[in-house]
Protein backbone atom coordinates (compact mmCIF):
# COMPACT_ATOMS: atom_id res chain seq x y z
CA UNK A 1 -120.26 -43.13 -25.27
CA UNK A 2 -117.73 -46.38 -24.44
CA UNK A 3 -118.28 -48.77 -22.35
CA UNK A 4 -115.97 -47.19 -19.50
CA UNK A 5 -117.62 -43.93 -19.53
CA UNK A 6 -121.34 -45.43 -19.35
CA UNK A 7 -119.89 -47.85 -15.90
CA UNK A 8 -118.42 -44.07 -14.41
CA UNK A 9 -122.16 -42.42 -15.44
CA UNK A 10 -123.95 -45.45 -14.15
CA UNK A 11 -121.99 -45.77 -10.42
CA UNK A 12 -122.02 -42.03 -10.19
CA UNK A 13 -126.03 -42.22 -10.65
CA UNK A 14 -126.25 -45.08 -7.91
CA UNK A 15 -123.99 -43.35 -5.59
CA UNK A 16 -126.60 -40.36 -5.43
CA UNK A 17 -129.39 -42.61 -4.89
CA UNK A 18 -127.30 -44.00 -1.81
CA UNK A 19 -126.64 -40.75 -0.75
CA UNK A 20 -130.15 -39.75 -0.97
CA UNK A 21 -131.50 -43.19 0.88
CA UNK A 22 -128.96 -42.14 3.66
CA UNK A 23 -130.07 -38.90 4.19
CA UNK A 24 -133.46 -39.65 3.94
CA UNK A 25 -133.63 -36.27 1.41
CA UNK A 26 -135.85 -36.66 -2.15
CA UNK A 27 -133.17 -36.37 -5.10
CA UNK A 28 -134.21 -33.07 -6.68
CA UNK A 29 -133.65 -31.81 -2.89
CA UNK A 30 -130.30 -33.37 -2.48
CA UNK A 31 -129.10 -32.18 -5.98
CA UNK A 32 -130.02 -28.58 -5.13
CA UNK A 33 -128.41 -28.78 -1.54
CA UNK A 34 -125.18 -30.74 -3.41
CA UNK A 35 -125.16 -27.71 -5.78
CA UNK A 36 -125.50 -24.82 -2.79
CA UNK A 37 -122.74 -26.35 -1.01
CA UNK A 38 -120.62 -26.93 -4.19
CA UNK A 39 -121.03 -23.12 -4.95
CA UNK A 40 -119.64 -21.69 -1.08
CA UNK A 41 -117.03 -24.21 -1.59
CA UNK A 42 -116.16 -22.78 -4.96
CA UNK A 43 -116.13 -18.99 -4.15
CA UNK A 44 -114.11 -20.34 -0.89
CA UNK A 45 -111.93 -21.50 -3.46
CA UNK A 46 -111.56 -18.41 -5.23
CA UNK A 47 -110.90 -16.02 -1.80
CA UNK A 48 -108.59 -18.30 -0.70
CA UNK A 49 -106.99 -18.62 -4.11
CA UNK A 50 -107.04 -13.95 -4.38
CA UNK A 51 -105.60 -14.17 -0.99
CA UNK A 52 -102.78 -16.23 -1.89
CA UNK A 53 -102.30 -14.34 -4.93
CA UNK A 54 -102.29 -11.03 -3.13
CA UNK A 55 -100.03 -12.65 -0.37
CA UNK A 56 -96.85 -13.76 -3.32
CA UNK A 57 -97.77 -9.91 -4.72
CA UNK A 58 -97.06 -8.39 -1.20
CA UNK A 59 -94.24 -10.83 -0.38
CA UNK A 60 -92.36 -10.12 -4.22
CA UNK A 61 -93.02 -6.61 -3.24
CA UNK A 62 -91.00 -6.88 0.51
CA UNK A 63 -88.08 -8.58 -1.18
CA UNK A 64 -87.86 -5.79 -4.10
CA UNK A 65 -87.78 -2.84 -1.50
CA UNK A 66 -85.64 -5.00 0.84
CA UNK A 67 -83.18 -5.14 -2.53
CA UNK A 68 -83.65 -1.25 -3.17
CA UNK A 69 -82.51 -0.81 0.63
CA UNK A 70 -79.86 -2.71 0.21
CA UNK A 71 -78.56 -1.62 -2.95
CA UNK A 72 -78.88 1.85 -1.75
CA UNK A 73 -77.13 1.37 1.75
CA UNK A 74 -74.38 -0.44 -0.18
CA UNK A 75 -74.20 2.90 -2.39
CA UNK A 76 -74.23 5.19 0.50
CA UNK A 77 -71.58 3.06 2.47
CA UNK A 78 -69.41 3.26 -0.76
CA UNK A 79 -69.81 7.00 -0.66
CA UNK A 80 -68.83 7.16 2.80
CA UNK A 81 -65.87 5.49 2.34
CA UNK A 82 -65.49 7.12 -1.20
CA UNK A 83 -64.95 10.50 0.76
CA UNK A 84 -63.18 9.01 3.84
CA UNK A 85 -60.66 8.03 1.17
CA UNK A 86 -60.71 11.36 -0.81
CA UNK A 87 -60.21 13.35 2.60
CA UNK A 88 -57.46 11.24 3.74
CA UNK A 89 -55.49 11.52 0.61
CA UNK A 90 -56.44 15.00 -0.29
CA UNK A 91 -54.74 16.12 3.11
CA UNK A 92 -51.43 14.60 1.27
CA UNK A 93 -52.42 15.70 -2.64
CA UNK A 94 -52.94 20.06 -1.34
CA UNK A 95 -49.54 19.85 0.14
CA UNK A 96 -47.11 17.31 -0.59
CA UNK A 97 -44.24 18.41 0.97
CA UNK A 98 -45.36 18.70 4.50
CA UNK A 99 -48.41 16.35 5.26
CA UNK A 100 -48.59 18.07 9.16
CA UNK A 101 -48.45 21.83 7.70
CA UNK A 102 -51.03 24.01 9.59
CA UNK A 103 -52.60 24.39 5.46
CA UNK A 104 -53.94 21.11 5.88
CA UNK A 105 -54.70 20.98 9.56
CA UNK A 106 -54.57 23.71 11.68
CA UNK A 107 -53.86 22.38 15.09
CA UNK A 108 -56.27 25.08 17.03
CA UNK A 109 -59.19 24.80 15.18
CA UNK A 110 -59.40 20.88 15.00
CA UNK A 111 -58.89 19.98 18.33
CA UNK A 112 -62.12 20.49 20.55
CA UNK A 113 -62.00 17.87 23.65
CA UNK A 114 -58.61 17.98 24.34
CA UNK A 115 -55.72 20.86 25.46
CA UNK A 116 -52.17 20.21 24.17
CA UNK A 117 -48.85 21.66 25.41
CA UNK A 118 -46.27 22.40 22.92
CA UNK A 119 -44.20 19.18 23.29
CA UNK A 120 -47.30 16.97 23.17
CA UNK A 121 -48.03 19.15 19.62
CA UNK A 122 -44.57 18.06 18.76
CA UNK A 123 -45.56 14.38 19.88
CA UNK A 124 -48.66 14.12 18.05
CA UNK A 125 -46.65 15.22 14.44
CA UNK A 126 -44.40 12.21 15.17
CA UNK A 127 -46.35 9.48 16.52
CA UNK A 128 -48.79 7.20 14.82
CA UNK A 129 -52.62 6.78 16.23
CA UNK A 130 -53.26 10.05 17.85
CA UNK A 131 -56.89 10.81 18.44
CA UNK A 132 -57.94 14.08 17.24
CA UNK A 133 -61.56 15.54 17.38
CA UNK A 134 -62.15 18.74 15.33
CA UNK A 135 -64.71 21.28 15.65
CA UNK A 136 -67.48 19.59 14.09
CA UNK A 137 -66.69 16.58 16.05
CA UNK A 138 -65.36 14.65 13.46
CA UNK A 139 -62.49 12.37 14.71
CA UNK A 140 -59.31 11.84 13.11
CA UNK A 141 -56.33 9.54 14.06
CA UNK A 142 -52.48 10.25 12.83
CA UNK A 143 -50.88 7.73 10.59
CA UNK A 144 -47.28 7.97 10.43
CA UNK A 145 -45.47 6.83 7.12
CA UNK A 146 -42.16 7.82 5.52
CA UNK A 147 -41.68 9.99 2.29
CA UNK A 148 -39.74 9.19 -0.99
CA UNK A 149 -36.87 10.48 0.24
CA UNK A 150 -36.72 9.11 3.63
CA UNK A 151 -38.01 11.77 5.95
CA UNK A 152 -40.92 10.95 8.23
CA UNK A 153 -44.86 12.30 7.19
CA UNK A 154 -47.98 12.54 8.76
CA UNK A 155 -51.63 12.19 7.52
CA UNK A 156 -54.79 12.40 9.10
CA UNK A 157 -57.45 9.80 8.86
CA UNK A 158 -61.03 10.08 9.44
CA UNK A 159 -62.75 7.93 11.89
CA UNK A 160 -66.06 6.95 10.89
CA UNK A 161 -68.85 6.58 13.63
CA UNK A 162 -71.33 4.38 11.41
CA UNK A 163 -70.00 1.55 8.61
CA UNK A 164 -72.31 -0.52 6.67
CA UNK A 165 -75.03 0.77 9.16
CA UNK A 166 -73.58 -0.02 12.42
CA UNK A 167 -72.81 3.10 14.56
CA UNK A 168 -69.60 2.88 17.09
CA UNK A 169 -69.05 4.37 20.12
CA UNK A 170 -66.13 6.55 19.74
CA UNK A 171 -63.36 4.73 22.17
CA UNK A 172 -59.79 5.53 22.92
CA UNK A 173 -57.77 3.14 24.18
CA UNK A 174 -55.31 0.23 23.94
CA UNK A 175 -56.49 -3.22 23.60
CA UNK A 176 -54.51 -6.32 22.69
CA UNK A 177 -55.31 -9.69 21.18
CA UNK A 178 -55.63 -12.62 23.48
CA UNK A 179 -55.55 -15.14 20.77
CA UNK A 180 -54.72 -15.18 16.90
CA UNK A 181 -58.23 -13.85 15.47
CA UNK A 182 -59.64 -12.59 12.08
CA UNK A 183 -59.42 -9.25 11.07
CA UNK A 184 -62.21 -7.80 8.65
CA UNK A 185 -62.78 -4.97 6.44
CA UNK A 186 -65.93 -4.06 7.75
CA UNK A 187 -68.19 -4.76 10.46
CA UNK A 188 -70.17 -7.33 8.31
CA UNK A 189 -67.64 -9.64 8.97
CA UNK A 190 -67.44 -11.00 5.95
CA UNK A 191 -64.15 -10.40 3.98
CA UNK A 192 -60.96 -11.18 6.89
CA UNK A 193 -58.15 -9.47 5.64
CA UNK A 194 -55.40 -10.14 8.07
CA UNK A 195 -55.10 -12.76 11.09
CA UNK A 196 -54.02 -10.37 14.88
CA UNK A 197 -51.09 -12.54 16.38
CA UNK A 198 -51.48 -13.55 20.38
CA UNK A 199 -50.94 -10.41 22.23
CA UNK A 200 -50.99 -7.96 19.08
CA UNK A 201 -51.76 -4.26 19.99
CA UNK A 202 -54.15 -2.22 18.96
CA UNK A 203 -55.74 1.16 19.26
CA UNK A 204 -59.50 0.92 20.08
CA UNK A 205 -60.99 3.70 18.22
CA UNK A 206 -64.80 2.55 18.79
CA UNK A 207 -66.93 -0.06 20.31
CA UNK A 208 -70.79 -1.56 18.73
CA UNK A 209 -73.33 -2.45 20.95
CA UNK A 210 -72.96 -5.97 19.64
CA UNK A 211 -69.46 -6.50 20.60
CA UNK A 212 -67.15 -5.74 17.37
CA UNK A 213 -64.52 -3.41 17.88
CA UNK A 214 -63.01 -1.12 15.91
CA UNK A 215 -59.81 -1.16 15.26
CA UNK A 216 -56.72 1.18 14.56
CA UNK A 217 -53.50 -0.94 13.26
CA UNK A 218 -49.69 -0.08 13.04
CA UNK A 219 -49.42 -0.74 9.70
CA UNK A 220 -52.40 2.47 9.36
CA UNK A 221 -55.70 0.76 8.84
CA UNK A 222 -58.73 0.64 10.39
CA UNK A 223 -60.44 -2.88 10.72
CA UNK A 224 -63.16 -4.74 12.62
CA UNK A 225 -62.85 -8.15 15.13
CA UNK A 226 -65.17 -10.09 17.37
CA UNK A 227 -64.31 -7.52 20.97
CA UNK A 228 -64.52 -11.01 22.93
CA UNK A 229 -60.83 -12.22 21.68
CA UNK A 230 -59.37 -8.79 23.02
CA UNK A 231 -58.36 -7.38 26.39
CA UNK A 232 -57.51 -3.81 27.96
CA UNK A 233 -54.36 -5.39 29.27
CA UNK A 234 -51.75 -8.29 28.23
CA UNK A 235 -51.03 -11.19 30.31
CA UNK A 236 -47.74 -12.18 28.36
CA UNK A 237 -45.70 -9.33 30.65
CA UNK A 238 -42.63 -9.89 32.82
CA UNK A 239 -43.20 -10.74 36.33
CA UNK A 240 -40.25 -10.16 37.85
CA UNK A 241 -38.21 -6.50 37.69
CA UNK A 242 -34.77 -6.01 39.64
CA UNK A 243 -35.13 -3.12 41.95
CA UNK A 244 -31.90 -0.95 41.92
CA UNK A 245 -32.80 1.15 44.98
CA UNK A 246 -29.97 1.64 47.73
CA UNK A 247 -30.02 -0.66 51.08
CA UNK A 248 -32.48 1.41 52.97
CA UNK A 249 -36.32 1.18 54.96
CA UNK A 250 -38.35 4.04 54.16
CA UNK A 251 -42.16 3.82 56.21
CA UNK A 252 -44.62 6.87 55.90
CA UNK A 253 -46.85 7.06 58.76
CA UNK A 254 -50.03 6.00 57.26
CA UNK A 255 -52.96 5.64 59.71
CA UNK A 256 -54.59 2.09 59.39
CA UNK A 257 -58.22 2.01 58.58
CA UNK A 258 -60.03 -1.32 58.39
CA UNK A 259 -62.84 -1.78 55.56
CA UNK A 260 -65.03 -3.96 57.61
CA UNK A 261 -67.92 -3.95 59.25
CA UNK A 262 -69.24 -1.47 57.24
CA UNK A 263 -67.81 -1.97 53.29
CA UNK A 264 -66.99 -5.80 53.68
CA UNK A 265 -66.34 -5.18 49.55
CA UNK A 266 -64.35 -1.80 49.85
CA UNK A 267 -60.78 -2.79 50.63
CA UNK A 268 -59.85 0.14 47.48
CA UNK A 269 -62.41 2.63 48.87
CA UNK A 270 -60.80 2.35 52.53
CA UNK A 271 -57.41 2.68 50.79
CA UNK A 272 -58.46 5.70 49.14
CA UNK A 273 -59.89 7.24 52.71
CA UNK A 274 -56.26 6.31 54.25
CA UNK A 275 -54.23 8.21 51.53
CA UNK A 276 -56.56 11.39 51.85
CA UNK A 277 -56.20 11.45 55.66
CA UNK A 278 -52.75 11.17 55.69
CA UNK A 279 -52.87 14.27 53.63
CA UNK A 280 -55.23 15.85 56.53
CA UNK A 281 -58.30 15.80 54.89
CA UNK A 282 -61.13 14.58 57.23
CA UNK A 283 -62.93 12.28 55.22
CA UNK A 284 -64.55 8.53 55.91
CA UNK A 285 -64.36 5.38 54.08
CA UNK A 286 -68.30 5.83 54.05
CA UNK A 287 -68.68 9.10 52.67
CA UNK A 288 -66.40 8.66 50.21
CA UNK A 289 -68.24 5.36 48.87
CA UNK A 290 -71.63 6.58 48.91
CA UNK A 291 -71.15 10.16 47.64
CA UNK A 292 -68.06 9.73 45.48
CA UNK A 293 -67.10 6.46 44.46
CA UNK A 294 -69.16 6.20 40.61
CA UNK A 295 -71.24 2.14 41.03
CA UNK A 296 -73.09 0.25 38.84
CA UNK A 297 -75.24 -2.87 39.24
CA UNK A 298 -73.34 -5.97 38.83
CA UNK A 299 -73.66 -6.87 35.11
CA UNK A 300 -74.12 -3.51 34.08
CA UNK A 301 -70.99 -1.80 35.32
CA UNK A 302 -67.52 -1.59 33.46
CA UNK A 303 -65.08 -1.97 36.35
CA UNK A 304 -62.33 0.42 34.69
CA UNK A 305 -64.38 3.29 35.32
CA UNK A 306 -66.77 2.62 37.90
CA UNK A 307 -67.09 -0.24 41.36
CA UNK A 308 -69.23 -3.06 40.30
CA UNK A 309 -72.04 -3.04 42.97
CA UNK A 310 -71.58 -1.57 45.99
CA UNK A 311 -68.94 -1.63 48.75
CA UNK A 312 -70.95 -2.35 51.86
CA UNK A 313 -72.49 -5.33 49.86
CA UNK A 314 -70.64 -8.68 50.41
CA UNK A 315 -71.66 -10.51 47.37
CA UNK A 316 -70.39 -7.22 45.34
CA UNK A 317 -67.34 -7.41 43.14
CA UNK A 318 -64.71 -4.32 43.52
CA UNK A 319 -62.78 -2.08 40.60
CA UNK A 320 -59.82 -0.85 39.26
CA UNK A 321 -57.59 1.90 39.46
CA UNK A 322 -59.65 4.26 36.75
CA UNK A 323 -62.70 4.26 39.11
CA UNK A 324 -60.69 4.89 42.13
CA UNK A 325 -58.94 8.17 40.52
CA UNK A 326 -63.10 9.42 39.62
CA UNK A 327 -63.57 9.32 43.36
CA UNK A 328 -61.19 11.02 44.50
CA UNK A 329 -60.78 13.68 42.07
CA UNK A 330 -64.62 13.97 42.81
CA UNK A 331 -63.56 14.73 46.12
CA UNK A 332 -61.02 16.66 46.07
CA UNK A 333 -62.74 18.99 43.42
CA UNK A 334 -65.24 19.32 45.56
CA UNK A 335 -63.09 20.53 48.46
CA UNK A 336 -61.04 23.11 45.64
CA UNK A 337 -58.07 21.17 46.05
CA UNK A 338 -55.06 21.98 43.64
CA UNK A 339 -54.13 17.88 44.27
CA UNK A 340 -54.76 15.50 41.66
CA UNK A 341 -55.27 11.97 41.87
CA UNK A 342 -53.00 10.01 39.05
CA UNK A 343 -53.21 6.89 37.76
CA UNK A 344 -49.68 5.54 36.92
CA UNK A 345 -51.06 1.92 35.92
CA UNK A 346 -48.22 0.29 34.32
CA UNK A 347 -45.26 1.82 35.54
CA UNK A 348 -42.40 -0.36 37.02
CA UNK A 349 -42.40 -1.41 40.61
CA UNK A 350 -39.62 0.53 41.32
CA UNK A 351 -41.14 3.86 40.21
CA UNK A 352 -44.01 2.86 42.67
CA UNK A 353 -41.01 2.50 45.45
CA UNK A 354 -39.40 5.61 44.52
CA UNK A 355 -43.17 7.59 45.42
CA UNK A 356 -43.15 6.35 48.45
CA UNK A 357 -39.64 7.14 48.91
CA UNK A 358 -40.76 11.25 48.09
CA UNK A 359 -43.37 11.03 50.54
CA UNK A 360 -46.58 10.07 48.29
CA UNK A 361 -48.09 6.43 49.23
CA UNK A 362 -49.60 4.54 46.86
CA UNK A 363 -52.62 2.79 46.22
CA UNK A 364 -51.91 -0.79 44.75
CA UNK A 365 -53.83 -3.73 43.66
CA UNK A 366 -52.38 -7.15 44.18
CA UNK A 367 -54.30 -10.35 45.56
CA UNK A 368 -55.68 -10.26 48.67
CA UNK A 369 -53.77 -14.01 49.48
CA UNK A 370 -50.46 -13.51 48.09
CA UNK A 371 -49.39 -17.42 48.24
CA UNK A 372 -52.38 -17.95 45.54
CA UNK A 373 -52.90 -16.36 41.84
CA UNK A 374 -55.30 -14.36 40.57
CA UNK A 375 -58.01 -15.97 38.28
CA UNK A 376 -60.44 -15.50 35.81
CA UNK A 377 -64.28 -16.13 36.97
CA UNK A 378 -67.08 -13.49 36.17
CA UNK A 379 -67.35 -12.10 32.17
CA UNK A 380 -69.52 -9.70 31.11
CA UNK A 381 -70.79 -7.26 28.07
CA UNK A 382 -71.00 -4.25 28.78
CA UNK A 383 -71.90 -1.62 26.16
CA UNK A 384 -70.32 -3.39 23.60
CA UNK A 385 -67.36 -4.14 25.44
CA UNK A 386 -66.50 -7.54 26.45
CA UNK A 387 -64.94 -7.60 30.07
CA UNK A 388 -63.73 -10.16 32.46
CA UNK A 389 -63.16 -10.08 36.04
CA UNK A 390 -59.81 -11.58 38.14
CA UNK A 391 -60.56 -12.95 41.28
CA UNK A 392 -58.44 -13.10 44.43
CA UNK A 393 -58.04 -9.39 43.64
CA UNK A 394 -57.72 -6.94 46.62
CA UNK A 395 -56.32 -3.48 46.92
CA UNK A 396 -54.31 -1.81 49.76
CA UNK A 397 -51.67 0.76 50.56
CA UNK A 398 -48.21 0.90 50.20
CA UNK A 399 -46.65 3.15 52.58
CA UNK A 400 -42.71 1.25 52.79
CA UNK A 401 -40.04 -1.01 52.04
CA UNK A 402 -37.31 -2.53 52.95
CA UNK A 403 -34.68 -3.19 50.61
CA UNK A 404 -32.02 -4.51 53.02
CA UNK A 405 -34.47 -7.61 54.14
CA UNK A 406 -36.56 -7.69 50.44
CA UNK A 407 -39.99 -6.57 52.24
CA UNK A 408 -42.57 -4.05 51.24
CA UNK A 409 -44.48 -2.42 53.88
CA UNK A 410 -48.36 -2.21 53.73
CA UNK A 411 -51.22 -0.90 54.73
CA UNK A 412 -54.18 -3.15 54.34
CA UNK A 413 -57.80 -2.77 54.80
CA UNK A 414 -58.34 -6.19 55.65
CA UNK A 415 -55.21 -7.09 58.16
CA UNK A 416 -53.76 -3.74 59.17
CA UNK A 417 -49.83 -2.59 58.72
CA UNK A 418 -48.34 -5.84 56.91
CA UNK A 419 -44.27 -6.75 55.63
CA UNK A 420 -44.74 -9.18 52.60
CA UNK A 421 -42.08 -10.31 50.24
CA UNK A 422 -41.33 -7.93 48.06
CA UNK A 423 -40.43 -10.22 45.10
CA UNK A 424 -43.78 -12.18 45.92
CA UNK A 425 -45.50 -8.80 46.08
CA UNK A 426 -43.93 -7.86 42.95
CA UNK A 427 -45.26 -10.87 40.86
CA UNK A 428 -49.16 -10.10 42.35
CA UNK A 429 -48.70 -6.26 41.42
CA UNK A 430 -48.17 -7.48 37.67
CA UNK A 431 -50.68 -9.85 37.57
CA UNK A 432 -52.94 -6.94 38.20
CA UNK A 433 -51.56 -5.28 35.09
CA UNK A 434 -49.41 -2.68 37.51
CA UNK A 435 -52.49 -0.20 38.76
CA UNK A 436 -51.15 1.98 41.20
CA UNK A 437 -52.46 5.34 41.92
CA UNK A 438 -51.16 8.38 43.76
CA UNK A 439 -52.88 11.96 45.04
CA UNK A 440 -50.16 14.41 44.19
């Protein structure tokens, strides 16, 4: 034994005795106490040190079947596309000289939610991102290209509902990019593939619940972009349009009916009421709000379809022309009316004027103070869809005009039977993306 190892020995023996003095505990006592404690702490020791063990075993375990999921969802995804692929280009390989010949898809027995007349059949063989549904409720969309020798084809591509594990509403509708944004693949966002310019269009062919839209291009594909850089409607349009109608004043005699006290938020509700009483139906603004006009809480409701809140709340918001055709076809349905209520949203200003001039008026949105714009101030998600809301917005009746002094000639729930400037009136109409609506 050296020298070092005899000073450890001796200070080890002294530091017991201390111990032992402290405690006031004989040694043999303290020794077997020491050697008790020593023990728990040891099996505590090995528990702790089987837990941990167990604990890596479970966690190595997680991340394997995590990788098996993965791997597998990958595989799946691939076979998905794998036969999205196959059936799009096997519709081409079984005939190749007549990609829209009824052997690949026969017209009748594909299309399930909607009816076709024979020159839309004709449209849908010539024009590029058609919806289709089939029978099984698969959805398809056209893609137009042009053959070898020059002579225009059709194929049919399959929509898919669910892509790398994300299912889409199905969606039909135009949508346009309101800044230059990424285009991906997939809905991982991962791999961009092409950059949308400003004010690109696109087909929306389905919407996630977490905002990514999916996307139908011109050039045939199908890709995926964050929804909150795209909008129903552009805002790069014309505001101004030349109005070729003769020197005349046409004025329909449209009863006024004012909104307030009653629906202090349903200036397009009260327009509504005033068209269908001109056409002798006895109906009230009220009635038709609360038993036909479709509302959602604010936050919740998408104000293409349905009125955000409720009209005879003041802090409510309003809606657009899609809601305001639900309500009245509602009604008139429920009366067994042959009349229709159509939305012509986006139609010039003068085919608006030349309605009125047959007889019809028309329900149209503009501002409801026509020396101020329109602006942006409420956004919200809803289902997946990213939406934003245009103050200043109001709604009213146009039942005239005046081409002789450059005046149209308005109904309005707020004011009454108004003459604004027609080229003023004109601008506001088109900031509002051109909703009109007419009962026909």
């Amino acid at each position: 034994m050296n020298k070092n190892t005899k000073v450890l020995l001796i200070s080890l023996i002294l530091l017991i005795a201390l111990v032992c003095i402290y405690q006031r505990e004989p040694l043999g006592k303290f020794l077997v106490k020491f050697g008790q404690e020593t023990s728990v702490r040891i099996e505590e020791m090995k528990v702790k040190s089987a837990e941990r063990r167990e604990q890596k075993v479970a966690e190595k375990e997680a991340k394997r079947l995590a990788k098996e999921a993965e791997k597998l969802a990958k595989e799946q995804a691939k076979e998905e596309k794998t036969s999205s692929i196959d059936a799009f280009d096997g519709l081409a390989d079984n005939n190749p000289e007549s990609i829209s010949s009824s052997e690949l898809l026969d017209m009748d027995d594909m299309i399930l939610n909607r009816s076709f007349s024979s020159e839309e059949l004709l449209l849908i063989s010539q024009q590029n991102g058609v919806i289709i549904t089939s029978q099984d409720k698969s959805r398809y969309i056209t893609v137009t290209s042009t053959a070898e020798d020059g002579s225009p084809e059709m194929r049919y591509m399959l929509i898919m509902d669910s892509v790398d594990g994300k299912y889409f509403r199905p969606d039909d509708v135009m949508v346009y990019s309101c800044a230059a944004t990424k285009l991906f693949d997939s809905p991982s966002m991962v791999n961009a593939v092409k950059t949308a310019g400003q004010w690109e269009a696109f087909k929306r062919t389905g919407i996630n619940s977490e905002g990514i839209y999916q996307l139908f291009t011109e050039s045939g594909q199908i890709l995926y972009a964050n929804g909150q850089y795209f909008r129903r409607y552009r805002e790069n349009m014309e505001l101004t349009e030349v109005i070729t109608l003769p020197g005349e004043r046409v004025e329909l005699e449209v009863n006024h009916i004012s909104q307030n006290p009653s629906l202090p938020n349903g200036c397009e509700i009260t327009s509504l009421a005033m068209v269908l009483n001109f056409m002798d139906f006895d109906i009230t603004k009220e009635a038709l709000s609360d038993n036909y006009l479709p509302k959602s809480p604010i936050g919740e409701a998408n104000f293409y379809e349905e009125f955000v809140g409720n009209p005879r709340d003041s802090s409510s918001y309003g809606c657009y022309a899609g809601a305001i055709v639900n309500a009245a076809n509602s009604f008139l349905a429920s009366k067994g009316s042959n009349y229709k209520a159509v939305d012509y949203s986006g139609v010039s200003f003068q085919t608006v004027l030349e309605k009125v001039r047959q007889g019809n008026p028309v329900i149209v949105w503009a501002t409801c103070y026509l020396d101020q714009d329109p602006g942006y101030s409420t956004e919200w998600w809803v289902d997946g869809e990213y939406l934003v809301w245009k103050a200043n917005l109001h709604c009213m009746v146009l039942i005239g005009y005046d081409t002789q002094t450059g005046k149209v000639i308005v109904q309005d729930p707020m004011r009454g039977k108004e003459e604004y400037d027609m080229e003023l009136f004109i601008k506001r109409f088109k900031q509002f993306y051109s909703q009109a609506v007419v009962v026909e």
